[in-house]
PDB file of N, CA and C in Angstrom:
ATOM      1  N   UNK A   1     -20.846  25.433   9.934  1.00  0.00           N
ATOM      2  CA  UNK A   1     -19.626  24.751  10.306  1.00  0.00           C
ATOM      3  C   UNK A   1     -18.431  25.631   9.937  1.00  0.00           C
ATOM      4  N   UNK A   2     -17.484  25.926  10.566  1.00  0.00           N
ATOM      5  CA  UNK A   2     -16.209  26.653  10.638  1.00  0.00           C
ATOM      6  C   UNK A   2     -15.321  25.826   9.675  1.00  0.00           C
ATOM      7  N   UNK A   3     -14.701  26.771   8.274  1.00  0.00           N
ATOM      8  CA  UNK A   3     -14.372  25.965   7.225  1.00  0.00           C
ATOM      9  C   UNK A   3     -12.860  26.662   7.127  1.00  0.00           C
ATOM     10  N   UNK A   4     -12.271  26.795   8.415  1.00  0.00           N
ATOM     11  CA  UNK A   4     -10.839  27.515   8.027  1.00  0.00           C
ATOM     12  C   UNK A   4      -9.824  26.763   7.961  1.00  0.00           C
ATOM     13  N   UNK A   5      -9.744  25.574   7.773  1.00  0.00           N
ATOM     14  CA  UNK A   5      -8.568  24.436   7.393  1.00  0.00           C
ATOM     15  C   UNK A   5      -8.559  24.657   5.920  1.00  0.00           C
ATOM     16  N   UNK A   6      -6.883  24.520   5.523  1.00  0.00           N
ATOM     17  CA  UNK A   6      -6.411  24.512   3.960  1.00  0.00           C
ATOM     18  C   UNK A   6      -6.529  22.705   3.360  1.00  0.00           C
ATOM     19  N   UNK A   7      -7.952  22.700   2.837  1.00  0.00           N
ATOM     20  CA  UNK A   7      -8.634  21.637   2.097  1.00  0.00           C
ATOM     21  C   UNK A   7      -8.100  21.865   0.714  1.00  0.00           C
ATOM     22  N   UNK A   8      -8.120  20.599   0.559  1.00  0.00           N
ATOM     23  CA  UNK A   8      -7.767  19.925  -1.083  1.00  0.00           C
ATOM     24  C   UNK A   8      -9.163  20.217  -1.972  1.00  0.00           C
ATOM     25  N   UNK A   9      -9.038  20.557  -3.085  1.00  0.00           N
ATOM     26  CA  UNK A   9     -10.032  20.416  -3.766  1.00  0.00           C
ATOM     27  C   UNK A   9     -11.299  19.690  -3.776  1.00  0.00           C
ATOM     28  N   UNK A  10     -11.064  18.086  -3.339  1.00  0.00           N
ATOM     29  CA  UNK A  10     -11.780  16.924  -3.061  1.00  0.00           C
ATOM     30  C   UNK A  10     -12.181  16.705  -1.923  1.00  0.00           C
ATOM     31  N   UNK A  11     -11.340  17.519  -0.737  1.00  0.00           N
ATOM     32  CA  UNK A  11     -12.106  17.673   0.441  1.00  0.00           C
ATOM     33  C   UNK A  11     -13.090  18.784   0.596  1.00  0.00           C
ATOM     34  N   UNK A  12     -12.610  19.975   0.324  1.00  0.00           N
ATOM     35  CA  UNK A  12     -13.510  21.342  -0.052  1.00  0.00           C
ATOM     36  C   UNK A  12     -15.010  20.810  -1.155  1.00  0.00           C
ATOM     37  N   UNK A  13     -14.769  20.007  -1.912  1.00  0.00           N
ATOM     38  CA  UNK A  13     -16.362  19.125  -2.710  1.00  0.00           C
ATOM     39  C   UNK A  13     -16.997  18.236  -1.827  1.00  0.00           C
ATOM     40  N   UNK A  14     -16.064  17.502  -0.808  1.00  0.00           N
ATOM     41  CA  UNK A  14     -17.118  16.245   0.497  1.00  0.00           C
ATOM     42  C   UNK A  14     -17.374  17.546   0.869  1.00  0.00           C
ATOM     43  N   UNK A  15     -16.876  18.230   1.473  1.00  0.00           N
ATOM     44  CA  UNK A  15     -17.414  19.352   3.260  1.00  0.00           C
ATOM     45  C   UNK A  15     -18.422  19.687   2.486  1.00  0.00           C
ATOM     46  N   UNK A  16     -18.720  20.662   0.868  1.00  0.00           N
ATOM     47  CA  UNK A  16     -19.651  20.656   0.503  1.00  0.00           C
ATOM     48  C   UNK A  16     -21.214  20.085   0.623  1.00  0.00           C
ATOM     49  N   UNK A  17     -20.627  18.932   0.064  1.00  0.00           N
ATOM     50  CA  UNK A  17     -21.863  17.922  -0.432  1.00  0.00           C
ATOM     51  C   UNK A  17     -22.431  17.511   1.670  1.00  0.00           C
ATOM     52  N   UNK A  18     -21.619  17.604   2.148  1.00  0.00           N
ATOM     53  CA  UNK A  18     -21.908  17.351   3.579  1.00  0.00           C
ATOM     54  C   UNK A  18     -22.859  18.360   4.508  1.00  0.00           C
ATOM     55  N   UNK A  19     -22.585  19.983   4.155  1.00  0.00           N
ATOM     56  CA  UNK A  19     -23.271  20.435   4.268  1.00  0.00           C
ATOM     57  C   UNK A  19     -24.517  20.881   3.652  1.00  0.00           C
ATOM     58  N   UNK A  20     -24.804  20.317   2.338  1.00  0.00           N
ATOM     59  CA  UNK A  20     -25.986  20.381   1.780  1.00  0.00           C
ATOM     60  C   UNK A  20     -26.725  18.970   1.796  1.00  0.00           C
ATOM     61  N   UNK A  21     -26.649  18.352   3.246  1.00  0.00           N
ATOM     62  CA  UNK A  21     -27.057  17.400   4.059  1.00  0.00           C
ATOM     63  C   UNK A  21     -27.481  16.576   2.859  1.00  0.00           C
ATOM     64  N   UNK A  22     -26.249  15.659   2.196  1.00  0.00           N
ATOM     65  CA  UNK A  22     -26.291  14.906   0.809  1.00  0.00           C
ATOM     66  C   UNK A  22     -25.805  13.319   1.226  1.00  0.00           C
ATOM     67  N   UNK A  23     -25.783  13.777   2.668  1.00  0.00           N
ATOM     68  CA  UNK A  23     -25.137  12.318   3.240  1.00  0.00           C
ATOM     69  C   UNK A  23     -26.334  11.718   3.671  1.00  0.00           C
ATOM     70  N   UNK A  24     -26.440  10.338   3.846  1.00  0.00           N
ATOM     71  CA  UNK A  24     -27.305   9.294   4.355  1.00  0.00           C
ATOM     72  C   UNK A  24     -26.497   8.626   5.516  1.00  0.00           C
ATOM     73  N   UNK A  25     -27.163   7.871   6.204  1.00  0.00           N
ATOM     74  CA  UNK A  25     -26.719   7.141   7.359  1.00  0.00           C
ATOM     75  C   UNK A  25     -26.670   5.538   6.575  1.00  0.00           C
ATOM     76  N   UNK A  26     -26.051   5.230   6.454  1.00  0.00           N
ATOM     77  CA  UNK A  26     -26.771   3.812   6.549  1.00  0.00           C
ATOM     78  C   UNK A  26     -26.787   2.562   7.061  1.00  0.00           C
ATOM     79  N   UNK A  27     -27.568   1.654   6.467  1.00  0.00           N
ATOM     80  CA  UNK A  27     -28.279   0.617   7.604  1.00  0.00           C
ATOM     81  C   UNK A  27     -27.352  -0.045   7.445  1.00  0.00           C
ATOM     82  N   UNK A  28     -27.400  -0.849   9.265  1.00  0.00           N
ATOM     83  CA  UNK A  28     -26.835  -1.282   9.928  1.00  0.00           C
ATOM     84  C   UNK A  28     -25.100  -0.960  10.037  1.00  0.00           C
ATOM     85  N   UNK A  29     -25.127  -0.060  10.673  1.00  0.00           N
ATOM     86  CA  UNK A  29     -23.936   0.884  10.648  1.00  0.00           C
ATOM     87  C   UNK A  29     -22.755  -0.220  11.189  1.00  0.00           C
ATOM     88  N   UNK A  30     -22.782  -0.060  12.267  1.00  0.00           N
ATOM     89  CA  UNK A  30     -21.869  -1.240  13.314  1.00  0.00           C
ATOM     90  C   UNK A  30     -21.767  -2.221  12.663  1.00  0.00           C
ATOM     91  N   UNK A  31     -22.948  -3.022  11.735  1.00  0.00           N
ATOM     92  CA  UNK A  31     -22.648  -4.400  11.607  1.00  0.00           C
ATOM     93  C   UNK A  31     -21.370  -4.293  10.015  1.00  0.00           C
ATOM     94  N   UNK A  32     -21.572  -3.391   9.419  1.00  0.00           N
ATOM     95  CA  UNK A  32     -20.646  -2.885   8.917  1.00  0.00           C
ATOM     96  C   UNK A  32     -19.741  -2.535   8.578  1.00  0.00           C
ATOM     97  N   UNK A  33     -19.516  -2.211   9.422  1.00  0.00           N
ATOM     98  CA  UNK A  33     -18.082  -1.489  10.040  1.00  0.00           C
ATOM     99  C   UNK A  33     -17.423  -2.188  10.536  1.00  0.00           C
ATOM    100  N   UNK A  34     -17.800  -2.833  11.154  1.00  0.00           N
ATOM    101  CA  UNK A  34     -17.323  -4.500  11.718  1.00  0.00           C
ATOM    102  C   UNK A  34     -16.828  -5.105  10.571  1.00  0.00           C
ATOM    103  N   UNK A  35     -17.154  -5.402   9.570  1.00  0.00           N
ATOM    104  CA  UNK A  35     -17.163  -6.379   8.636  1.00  0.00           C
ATOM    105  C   UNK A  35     -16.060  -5.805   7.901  1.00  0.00           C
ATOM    106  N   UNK A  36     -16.418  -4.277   7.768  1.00  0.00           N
ATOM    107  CA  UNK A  36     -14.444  -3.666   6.601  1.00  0.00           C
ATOM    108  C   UNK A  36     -13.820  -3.553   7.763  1.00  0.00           C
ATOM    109  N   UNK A  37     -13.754  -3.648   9.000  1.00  0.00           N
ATOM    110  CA  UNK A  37     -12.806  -3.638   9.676  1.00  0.00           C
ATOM    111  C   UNK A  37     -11.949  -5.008   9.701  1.00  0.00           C
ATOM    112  N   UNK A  38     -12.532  -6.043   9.905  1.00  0.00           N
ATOM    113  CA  UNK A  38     -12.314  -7.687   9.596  1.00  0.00           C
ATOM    114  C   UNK A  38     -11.602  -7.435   7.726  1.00  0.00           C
ATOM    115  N   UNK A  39     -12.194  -7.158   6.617  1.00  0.00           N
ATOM    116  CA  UNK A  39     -11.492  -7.316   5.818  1.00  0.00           C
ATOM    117  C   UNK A  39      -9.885  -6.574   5.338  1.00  0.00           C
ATOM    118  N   UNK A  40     -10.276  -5.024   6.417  1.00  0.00           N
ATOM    119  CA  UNK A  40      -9.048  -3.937   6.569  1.00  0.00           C
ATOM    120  C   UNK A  40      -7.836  -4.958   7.312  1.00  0.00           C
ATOM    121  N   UNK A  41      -7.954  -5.740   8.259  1.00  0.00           N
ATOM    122  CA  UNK A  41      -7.476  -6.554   9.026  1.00  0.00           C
ATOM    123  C   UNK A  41      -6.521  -7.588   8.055  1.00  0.00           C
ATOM    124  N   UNK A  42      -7.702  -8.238   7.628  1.00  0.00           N
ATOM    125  CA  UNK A  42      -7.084  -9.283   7.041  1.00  0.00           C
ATOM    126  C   UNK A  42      -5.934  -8.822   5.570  1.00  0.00           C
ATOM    127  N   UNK A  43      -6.579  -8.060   5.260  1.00  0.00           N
ATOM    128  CA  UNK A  43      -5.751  -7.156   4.224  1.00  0.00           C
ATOM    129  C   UNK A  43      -4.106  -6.778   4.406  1.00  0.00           C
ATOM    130  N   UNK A  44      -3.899  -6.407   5.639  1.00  0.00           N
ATOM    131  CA  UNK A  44      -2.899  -5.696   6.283  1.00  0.00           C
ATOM    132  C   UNK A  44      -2.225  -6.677   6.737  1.00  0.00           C
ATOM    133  N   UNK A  45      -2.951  -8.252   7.373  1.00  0.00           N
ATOM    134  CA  UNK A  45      -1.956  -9.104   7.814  1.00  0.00           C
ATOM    135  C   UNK A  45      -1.686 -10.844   6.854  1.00  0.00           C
ATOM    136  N   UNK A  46      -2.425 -10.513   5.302  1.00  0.00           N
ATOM    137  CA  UNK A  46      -2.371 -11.420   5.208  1.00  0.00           C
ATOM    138  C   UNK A  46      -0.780 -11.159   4.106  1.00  0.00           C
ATOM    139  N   UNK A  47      -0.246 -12.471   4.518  1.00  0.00           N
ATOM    140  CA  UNK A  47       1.596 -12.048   3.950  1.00  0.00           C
ATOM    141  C   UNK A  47       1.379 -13.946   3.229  1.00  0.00           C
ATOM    142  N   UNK A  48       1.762 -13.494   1.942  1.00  0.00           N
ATOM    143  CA  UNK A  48       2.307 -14.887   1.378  1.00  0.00           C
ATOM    144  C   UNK A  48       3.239 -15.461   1.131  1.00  0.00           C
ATOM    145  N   UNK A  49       3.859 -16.464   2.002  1.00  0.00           N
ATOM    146  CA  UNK A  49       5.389 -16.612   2.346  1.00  0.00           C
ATOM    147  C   UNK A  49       5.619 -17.944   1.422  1.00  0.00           C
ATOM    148  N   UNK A  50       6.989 -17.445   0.235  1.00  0.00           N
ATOM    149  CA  UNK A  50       7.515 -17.739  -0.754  1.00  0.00           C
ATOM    150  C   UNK A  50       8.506 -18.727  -0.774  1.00  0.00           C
ATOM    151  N   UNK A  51       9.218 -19.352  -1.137  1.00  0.00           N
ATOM    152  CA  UNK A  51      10.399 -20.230  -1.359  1.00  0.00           C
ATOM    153  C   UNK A  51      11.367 -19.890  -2.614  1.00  0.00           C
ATOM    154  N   UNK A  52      12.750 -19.433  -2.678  1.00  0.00           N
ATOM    155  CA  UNK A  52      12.791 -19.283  -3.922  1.00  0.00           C
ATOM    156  C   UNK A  52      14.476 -19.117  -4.240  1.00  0.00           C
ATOM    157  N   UNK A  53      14.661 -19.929  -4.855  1.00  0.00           N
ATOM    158  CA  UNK A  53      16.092 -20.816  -5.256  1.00  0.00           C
ATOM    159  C   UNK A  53      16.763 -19.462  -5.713  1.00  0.00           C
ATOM    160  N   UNK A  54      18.324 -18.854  -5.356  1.00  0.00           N
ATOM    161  CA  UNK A  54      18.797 -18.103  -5.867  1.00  0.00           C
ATOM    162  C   UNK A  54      20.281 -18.311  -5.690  1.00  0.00           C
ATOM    163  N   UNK A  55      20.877 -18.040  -7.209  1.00  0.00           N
ATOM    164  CA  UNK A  55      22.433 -18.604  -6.931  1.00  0.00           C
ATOM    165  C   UNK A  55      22.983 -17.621  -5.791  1.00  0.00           C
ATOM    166  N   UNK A  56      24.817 -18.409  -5.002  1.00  0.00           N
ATOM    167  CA  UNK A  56      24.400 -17.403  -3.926  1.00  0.00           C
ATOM    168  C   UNK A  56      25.265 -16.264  -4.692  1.00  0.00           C
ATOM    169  N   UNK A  57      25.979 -15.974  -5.380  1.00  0.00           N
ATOM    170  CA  UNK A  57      26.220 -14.671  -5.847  1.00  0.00           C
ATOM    171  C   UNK A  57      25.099 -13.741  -5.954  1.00  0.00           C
ATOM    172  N   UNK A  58      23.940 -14.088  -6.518  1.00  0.00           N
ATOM    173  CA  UNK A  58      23.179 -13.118  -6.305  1.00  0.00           C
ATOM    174  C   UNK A  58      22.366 -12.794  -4.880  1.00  0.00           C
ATOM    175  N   UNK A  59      22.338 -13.596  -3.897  1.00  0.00           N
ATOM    176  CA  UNK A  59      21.866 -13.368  -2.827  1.00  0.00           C
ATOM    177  C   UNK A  59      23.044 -12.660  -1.850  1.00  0.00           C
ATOM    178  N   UNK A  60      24.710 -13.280  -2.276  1.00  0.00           N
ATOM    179  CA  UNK A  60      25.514 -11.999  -1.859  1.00  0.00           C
ATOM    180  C   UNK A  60      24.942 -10.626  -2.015  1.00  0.00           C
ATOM    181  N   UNK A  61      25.038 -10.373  -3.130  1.00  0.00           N
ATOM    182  CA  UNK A  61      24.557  -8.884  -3.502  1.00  0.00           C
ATOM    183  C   UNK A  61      23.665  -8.245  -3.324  1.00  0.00           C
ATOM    184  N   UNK A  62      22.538  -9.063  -3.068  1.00  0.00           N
ATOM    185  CA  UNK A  62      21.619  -8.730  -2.624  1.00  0.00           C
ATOM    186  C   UNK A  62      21.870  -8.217  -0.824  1.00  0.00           C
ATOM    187  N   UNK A  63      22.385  -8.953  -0.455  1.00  0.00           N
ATOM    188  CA  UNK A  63      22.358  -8.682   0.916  1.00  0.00           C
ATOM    189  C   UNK A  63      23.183  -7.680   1.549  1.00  0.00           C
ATOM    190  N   UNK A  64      24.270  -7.355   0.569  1.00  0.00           N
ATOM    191  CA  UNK A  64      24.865  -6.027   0.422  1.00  0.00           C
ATOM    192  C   UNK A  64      24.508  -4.437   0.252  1.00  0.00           C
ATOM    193  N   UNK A  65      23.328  -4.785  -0.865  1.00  0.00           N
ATOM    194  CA  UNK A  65      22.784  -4.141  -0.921  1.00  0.00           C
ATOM    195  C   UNK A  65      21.521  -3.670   0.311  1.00  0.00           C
ATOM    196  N   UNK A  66      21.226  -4.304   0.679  1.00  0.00           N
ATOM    197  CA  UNK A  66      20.096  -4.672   1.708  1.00  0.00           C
ATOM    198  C   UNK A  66      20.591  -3.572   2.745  1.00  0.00           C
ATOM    199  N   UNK A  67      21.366  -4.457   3.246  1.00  0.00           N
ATOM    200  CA  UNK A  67      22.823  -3.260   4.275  1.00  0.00           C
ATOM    201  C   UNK A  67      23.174  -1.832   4.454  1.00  0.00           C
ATOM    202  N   UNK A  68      23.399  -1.458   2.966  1.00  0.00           N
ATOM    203  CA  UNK A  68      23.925  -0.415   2.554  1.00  0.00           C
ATOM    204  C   UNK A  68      22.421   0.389   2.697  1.00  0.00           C
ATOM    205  N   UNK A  69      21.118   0.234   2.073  1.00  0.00           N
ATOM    206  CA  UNK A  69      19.898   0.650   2.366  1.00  0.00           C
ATOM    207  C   UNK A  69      19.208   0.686   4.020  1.00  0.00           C
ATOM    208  N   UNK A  70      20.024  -0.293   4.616  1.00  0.00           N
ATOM    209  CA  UNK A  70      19.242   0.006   6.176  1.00  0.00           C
ATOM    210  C   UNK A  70      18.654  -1.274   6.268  1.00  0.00           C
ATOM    211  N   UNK A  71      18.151  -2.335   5.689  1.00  0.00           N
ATOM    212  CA  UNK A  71      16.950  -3.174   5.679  1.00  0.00           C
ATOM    213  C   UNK A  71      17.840  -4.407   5.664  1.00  0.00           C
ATOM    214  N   UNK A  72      16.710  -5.573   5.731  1.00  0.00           N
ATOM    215  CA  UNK A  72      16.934  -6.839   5.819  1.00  0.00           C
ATOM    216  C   UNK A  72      16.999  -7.469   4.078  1.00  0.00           C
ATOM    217  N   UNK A  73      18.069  -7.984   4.098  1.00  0.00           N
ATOM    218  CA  UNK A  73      17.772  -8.747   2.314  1.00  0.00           C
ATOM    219  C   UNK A  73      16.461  -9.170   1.960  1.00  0.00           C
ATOM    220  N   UNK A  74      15.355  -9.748   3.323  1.00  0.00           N
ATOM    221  CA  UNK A  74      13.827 -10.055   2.960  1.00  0.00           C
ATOM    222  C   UNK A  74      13.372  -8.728   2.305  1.00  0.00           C
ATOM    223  N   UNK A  75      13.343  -7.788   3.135  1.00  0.00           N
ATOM    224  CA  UNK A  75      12.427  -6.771   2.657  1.00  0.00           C
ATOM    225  C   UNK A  75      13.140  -5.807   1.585  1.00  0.00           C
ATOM    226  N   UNK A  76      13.970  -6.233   1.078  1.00  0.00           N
ATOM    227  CA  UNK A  76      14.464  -5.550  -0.378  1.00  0.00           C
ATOM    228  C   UNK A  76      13.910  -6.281  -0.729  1.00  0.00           C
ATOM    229  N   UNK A  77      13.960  -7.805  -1.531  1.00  0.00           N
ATOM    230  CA  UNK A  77      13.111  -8.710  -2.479  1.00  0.00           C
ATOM    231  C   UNK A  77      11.968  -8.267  -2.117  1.00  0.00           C
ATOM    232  N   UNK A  78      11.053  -8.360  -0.935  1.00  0.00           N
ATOM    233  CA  UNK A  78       9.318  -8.465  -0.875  1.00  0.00           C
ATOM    234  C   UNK A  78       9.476  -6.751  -1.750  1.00  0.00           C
ATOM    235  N   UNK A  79       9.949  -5.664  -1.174  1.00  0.00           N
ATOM    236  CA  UNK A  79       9.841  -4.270  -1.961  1.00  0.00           C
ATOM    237  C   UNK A  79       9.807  -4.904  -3.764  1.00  0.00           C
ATOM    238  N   UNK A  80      11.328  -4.972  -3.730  1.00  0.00           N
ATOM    239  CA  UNK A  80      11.394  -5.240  -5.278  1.00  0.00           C
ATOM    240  C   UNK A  80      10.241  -5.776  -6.015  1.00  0.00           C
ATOM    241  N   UNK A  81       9.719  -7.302  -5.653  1.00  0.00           N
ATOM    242  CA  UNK A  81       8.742  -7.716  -6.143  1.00  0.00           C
ATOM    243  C   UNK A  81       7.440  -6.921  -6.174  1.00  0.00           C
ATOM    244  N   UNK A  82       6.919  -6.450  -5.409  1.00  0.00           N
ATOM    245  CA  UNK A  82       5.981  -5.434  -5.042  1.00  0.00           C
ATOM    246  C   UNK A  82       5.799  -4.394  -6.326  1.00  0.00           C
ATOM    247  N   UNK A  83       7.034  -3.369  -5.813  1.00  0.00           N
ATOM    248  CA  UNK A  83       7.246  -2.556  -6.981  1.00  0.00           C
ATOM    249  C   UNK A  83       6.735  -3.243  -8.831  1.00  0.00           C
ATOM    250  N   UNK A  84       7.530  -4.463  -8.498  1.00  0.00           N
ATOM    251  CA  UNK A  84       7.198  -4.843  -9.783  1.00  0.00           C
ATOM    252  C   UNK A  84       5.917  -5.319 -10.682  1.00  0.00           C
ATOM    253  N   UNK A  85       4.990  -5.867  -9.476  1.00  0.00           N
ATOM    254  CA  UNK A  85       3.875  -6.188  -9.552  1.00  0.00           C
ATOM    255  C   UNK A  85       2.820  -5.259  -9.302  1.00  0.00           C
ATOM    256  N   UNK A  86       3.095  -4.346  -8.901  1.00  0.00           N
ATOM    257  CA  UNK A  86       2.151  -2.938  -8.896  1.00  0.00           C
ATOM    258  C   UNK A  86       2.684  -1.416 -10.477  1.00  0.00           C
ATOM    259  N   UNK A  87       3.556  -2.656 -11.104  1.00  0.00           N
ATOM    260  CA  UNK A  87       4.339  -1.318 -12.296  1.00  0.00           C
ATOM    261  C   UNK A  87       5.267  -0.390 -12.049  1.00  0.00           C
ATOM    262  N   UNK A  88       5.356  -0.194 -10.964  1.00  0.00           N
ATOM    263  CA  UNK A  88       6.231   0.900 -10.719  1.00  0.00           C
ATOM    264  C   UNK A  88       7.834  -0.052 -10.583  1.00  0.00           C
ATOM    265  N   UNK A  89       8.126  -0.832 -11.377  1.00  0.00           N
ATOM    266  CA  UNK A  89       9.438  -1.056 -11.309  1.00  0.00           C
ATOM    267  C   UNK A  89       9.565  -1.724 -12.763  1.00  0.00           C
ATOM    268  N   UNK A  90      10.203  -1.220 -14.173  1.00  0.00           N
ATOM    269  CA  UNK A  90      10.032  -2.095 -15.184  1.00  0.00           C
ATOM    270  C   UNK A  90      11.214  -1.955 -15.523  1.00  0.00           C
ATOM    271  N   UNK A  91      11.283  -3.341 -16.478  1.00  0.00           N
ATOM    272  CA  UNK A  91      12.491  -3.856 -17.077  1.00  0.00           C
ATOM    273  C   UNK A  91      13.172  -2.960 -18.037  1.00  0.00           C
ATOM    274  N   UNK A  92      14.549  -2.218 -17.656  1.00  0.00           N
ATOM    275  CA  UNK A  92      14.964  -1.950 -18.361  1.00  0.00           C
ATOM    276  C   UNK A  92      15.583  -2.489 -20.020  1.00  0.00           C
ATOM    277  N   UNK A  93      14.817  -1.689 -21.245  1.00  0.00           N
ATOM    278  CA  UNK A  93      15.218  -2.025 -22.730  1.00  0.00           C
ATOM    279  C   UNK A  93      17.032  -2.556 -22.448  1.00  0.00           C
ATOM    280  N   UNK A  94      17.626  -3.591 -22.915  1.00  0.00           N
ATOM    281  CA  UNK A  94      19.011  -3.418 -23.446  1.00  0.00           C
ATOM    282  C   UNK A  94      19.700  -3.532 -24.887  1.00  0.00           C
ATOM    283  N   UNK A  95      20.569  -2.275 -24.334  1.00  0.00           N
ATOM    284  CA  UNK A  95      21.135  -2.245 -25.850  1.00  0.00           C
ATOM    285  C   UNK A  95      21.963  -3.188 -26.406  1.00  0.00           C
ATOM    286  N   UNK A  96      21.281  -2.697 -27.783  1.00  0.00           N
ATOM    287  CA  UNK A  96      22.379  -4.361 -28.792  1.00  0.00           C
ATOM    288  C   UNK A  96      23.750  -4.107 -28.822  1.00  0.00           C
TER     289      UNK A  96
END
């Protein structure tokens, strides 16, 4: 097999293990594939739609902000929350 693409470390170890015919087929391929395709699916479209009381000064600002970024005030909160629930957004310490 012709190996002249600039591979990642982790791809250069699959192409490996691929050509030292380390792969299996396995059973029932289609019925399979079918099935993470249905859960890839549902994954991607399942959205859990919230209710959630906010004084409107802060939903002013929010929506200002929203603006100024390009986006809808929804999809700053769904981001924000996101961020926050995956870690990548934490509460800043305040000083005394």
């Amino acid at each position: 097999m012709n190996h002249n693409l600039k591979l990642e470390q982790e791809e250069q170890e699959l192409l490996k293990s691929y050509d030292r015919d380390e792969w299996q087929s396995v059973d029932k391929f289609q019925e399979r594939l079918s099935q993470y395709q249905t859960y890839a699916i549902a994954t991607f479209e399942a959205t859990g739609l919230i209710s959630v009381a906010l004084p409107p000064e802060d939903v002013r600002v929010i929506r200002e902000k929203a603006a100024a970024a390009g986006t809808s005030y929804q999809t700053l909160i769904s981001n924000i929350l996101h961020q926050y629930v995956t870690g990548n957004l934490v509460e800043k310490p305040r000083s005394a």
